[in-house]
PDB file of N, CA and C in Angstrom:
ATOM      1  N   UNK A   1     -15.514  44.134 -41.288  1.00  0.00           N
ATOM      2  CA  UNK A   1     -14.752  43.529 -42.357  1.00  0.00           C
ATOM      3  C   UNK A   1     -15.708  43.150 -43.483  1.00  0.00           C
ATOM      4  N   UNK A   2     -15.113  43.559 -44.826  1.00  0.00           N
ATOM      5  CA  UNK A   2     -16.328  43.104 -46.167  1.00  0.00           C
ATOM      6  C   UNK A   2     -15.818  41.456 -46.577  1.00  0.00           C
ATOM      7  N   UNK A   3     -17.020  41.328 -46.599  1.00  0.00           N
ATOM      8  CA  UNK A   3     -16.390  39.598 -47.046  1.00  0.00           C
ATOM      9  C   UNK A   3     -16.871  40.143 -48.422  1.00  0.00           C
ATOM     10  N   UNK A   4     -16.527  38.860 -49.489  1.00  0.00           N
ATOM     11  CA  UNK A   4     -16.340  38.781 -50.798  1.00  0.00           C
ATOM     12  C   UNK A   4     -17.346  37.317 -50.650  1.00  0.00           C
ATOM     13  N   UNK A   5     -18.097  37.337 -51.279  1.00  0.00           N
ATOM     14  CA  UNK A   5     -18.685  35.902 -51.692  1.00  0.00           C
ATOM     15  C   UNK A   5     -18.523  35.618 -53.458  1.00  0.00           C
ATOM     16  N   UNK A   6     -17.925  34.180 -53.645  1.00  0.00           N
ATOM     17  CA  UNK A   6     -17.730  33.903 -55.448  1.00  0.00           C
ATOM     18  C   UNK A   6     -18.299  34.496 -56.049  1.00  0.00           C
ATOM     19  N   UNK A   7     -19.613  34.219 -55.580  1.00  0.00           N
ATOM     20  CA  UNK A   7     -20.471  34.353 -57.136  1.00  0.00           C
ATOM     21  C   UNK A   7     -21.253  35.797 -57.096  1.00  0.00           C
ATOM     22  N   UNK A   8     -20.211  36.491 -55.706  1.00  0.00           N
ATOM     23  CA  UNK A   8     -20.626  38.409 -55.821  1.00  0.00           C
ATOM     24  C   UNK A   8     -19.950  38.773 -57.331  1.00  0.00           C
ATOM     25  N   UNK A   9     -18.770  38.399 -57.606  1.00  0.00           N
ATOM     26  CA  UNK A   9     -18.364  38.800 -59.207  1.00  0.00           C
ATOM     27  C   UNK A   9     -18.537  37.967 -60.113  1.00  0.00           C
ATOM     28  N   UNK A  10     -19.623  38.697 -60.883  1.00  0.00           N
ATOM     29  CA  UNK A  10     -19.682  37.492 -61.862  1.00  0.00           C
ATOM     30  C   UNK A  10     -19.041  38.019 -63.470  1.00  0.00           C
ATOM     31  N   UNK A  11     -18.775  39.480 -63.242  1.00  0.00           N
ATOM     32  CA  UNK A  11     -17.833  39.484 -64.657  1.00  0.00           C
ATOM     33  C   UNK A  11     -16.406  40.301 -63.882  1.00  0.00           C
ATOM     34  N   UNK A  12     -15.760  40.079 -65.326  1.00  0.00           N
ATOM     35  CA  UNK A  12     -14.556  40.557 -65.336  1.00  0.00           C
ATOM     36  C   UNK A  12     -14.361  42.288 -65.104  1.00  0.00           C
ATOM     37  N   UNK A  13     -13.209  42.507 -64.498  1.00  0.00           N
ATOM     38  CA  UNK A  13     -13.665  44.512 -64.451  1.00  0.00           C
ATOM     39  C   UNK A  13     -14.779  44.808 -63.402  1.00  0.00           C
ATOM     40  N   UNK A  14     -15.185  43.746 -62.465  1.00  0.00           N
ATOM     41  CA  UNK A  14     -15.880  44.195 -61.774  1.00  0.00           C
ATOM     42  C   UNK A  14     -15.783  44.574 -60.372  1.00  0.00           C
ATOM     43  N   UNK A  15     -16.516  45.179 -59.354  1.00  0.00           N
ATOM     44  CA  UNK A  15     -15.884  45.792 -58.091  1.00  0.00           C
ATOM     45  C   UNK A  15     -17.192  45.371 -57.170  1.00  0.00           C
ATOM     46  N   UNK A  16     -17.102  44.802 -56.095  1.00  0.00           N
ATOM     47  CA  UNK A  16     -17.777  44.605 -54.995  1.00  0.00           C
ATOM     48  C   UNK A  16     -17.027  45.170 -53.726  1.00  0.00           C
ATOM     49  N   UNK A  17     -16.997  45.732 -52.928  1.00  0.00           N
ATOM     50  CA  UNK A  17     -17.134  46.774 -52.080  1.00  0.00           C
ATOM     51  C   UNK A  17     -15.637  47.291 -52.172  1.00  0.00           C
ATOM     52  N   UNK A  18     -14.868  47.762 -53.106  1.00  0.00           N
ATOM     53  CA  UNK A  18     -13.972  47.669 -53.103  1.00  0.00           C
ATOM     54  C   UNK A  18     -13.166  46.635 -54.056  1.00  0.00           C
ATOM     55  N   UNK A  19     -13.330  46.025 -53.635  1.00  0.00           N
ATOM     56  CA  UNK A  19     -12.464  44.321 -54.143  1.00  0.00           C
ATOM     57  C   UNK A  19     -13.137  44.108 -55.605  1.00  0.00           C
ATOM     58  N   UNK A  20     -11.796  44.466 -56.132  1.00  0.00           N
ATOM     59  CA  UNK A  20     -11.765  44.187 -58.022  1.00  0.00           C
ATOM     60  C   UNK A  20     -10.873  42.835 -58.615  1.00  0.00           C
ATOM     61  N   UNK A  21     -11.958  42.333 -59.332  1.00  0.00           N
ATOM     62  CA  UNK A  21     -11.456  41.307 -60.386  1.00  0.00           C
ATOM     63  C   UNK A  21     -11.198  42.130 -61.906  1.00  0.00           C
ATOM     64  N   UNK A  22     -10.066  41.655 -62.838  1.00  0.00           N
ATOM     65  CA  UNK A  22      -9.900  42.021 -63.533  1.00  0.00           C
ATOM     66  C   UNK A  22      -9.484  41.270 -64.641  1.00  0.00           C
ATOM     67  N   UNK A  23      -9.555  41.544 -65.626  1.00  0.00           N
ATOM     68  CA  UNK A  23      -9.835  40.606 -67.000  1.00  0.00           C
ATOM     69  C   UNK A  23      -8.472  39.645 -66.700  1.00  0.00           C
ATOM     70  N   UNK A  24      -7.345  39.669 -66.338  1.00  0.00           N
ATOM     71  CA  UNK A  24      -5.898  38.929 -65.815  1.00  0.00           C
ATOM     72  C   UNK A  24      -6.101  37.578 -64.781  1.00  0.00           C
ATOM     73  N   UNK A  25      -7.563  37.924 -64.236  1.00  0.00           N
ATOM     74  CA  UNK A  25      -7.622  36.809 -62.822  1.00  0.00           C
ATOM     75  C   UNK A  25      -7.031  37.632 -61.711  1.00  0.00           C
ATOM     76  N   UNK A  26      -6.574  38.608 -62.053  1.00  0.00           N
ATOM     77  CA  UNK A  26      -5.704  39.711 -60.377  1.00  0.00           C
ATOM     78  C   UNK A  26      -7.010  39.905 -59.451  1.00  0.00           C
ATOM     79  N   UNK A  27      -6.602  39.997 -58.551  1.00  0.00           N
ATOM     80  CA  UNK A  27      -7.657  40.240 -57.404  1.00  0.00           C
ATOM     81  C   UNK A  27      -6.920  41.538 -56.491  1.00  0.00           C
ATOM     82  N   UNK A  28      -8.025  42.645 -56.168  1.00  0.00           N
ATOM     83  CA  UNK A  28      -7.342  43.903 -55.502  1.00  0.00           C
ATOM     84  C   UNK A  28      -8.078  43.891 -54.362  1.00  0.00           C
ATOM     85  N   UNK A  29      -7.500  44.360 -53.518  1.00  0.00           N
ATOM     86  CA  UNK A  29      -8.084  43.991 -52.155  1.00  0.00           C
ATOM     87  C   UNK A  29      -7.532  45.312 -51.282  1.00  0.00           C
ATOM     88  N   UNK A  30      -8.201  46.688 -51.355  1.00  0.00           N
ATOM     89  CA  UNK A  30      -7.969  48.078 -50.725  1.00  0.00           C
ATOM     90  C   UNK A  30      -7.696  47.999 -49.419  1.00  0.00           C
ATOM     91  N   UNK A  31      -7.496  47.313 -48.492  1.00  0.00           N
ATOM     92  CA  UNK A  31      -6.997  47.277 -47.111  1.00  0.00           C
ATOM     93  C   UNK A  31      -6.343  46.405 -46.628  1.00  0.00           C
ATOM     94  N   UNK A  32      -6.749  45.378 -46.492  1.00  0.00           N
ATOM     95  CA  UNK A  32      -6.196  43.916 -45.706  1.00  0.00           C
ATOM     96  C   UNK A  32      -7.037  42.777 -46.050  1.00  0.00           C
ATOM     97  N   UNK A  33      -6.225  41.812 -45.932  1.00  0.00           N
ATOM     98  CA  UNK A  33      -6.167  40.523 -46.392  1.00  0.00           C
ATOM     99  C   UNK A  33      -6.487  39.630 -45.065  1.00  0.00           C
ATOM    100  N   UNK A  34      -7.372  38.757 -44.573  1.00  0.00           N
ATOM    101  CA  UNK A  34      -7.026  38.225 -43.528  1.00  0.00           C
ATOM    102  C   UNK A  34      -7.342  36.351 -43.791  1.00  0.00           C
ATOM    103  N   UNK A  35      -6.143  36.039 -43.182  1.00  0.00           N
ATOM    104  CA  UNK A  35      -5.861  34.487 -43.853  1.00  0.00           C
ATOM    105  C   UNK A  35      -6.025  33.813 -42.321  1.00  0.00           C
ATOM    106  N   UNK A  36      -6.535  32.503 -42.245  1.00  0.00           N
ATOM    107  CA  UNK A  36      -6.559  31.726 -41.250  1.00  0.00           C
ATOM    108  C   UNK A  36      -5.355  30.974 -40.969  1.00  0.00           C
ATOM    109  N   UNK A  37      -4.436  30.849 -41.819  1.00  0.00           N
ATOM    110  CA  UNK A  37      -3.579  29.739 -41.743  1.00  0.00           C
ATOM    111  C   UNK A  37      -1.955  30.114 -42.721  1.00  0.00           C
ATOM    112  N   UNK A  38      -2.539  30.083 -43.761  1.00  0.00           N
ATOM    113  CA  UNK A  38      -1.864  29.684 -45.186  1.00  0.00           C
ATOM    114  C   UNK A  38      -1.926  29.982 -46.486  1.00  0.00           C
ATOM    115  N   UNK A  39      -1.090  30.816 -46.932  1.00  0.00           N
ATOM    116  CA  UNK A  39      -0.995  31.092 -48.196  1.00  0.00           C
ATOM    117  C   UNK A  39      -0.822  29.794 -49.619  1.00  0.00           C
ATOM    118  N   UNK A  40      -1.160  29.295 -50.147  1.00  0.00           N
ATOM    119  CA  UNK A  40      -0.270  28.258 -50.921  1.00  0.00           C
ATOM    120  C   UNK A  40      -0.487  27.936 -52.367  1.00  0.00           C
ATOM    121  N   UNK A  41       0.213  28.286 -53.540  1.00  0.00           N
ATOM    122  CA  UNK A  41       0.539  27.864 -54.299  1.00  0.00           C
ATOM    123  C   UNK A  41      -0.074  27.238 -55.469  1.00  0.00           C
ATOM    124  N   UNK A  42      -1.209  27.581 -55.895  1.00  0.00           N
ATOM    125  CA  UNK A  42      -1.942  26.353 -56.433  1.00  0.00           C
ATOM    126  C   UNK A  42      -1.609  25.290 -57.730  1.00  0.00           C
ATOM    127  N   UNK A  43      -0.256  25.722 -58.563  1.00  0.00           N
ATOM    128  CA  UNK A  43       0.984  24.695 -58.839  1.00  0.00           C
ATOM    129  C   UNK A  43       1.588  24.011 -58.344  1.00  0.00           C
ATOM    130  N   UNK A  44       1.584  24.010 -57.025  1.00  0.00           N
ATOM    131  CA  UNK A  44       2.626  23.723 -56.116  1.00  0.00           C
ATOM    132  C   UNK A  44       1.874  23.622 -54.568  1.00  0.00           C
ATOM    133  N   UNK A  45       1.462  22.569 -54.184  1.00  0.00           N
ATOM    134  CA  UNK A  45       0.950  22.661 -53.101  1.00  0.00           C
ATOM    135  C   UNK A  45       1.578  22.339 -51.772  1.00  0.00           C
ATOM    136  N   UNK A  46       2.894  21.749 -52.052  1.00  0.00           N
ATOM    137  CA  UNK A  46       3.602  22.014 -50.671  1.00  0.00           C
ATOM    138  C   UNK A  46       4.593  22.953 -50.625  1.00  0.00           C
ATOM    139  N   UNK A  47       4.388  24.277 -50.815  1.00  0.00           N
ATOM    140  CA  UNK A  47       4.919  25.246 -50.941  1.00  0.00           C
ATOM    141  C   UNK A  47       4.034  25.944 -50.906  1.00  0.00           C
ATOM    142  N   UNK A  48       4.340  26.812 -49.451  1.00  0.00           N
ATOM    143  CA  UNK A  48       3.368  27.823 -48.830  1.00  0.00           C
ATOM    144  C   UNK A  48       4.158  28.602 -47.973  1.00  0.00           C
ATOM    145  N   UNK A  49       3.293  30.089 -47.560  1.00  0.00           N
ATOM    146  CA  UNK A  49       3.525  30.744 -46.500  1.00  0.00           C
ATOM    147  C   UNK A  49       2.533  30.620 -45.254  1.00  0.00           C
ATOM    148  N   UNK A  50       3.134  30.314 -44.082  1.00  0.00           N
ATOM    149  CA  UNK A  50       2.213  30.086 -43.228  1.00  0.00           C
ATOM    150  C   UNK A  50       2.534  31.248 -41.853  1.00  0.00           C
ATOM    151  N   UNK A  51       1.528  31.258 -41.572  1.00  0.00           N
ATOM    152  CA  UNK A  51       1.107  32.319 -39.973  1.00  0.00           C
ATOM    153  C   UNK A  51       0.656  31.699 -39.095  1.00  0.00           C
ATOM    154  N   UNK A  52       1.782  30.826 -38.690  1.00  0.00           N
ATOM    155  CA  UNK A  52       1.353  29.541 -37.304  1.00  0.00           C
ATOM    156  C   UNK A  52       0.735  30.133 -36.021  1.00  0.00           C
ATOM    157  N   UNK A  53       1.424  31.034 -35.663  1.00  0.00           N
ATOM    158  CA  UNK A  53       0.900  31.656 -34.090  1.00  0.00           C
ATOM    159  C   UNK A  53       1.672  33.018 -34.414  1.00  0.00           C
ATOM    160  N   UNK A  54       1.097  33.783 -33.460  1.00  0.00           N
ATOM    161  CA  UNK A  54       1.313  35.702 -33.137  1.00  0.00           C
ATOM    162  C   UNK A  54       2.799  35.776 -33.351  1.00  0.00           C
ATOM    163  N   UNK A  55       3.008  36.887 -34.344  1.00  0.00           N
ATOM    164  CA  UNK A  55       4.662  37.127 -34.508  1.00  0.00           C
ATOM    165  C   UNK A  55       5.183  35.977 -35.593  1.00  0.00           C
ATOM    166  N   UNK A  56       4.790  35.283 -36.117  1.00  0.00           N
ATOM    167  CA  UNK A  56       5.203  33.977 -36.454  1.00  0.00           C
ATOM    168  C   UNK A  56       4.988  34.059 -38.031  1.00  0.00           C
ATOM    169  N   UNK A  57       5.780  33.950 -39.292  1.00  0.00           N
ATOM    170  CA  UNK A  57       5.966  33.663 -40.354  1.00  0.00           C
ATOM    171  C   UNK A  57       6.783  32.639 -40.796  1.00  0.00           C
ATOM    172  N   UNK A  58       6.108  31.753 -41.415  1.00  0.00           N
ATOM    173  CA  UNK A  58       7.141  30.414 -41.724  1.00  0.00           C
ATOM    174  C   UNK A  58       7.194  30.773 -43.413  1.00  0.00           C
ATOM    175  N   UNK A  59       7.658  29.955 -43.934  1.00  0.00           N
ATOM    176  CA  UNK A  59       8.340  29.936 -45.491  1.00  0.00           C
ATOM    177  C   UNK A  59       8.723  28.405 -45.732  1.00  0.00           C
ATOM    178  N   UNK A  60       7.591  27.459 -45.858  1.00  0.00           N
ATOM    179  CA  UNK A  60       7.692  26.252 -46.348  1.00  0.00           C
ATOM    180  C   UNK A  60       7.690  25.512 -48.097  1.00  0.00           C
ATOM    181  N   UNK A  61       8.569  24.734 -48.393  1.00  0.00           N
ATOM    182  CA  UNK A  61       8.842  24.114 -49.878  1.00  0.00           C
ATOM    183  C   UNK A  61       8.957  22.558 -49.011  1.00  0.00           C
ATOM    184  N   UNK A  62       8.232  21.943 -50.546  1.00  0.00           N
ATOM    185  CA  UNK A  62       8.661  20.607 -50.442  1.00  0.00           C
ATOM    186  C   UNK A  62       7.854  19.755 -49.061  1.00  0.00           C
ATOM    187  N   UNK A  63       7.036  20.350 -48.450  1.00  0.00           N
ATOM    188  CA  UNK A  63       6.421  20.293 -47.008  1.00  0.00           C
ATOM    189  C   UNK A  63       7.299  20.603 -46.106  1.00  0.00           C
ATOM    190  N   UNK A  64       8.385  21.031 -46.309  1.00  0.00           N
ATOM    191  CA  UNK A  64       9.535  21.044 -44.793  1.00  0.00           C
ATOM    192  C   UNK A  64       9.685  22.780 -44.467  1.00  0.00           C
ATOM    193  N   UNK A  65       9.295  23.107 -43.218  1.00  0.00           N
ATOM    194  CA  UNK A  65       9.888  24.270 -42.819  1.00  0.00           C
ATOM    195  C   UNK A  65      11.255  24.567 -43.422  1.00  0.00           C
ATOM    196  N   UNK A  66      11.361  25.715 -43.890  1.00  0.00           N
ATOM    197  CA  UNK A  66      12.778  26.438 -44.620  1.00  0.00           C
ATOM    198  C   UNK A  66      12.709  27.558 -44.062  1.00  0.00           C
ATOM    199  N   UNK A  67      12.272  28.449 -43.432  1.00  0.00           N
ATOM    200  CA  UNK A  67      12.589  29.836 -43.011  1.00  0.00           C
ATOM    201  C   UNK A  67      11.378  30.170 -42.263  1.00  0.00           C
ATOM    202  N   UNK A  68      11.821  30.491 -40.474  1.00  0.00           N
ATOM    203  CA  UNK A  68      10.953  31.142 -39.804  1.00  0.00           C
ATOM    204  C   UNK A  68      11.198  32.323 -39.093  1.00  0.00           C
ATOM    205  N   UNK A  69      10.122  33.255 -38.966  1.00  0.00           N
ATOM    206  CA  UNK A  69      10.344  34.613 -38.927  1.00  0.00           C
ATOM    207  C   UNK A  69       9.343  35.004 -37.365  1.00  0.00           C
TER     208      UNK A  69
END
């Protein structure tokens, strides 16, 4: 797995093993994504997607579970 370290991009338009920043703030990421926990929001911090355990997708607002998958 390629990790990404911050301060590997230091301009805009740029590509470290794969993984492009682009003048927008978008981040591209050619395979997979791997999250420990939690997706969330950074307007909005109790409002997230979470991956509690195997098989498991939650869909939380407001801090309260709203939809599990």
């Amino acid at each position: 797995m390629s990790r990404l370290k911050t301060d590997a991009i230091r301009n805009v338009n740029a590509s470290v093993d794969g993984i492009t920043l682009d003048t927008s703030g978008n981040v591209a990421i050619p395979k997979e994504l791997q999250l420990a926990d939690k997706i969330v929001h950074t307007g909005d911090t109790d409002t997230f997607i979470r991956f509690p355990s195997s098989n498991t997708i939650t869909f939380d607002t407001a801090g309260s579970n709203r939809l599990e998958l």
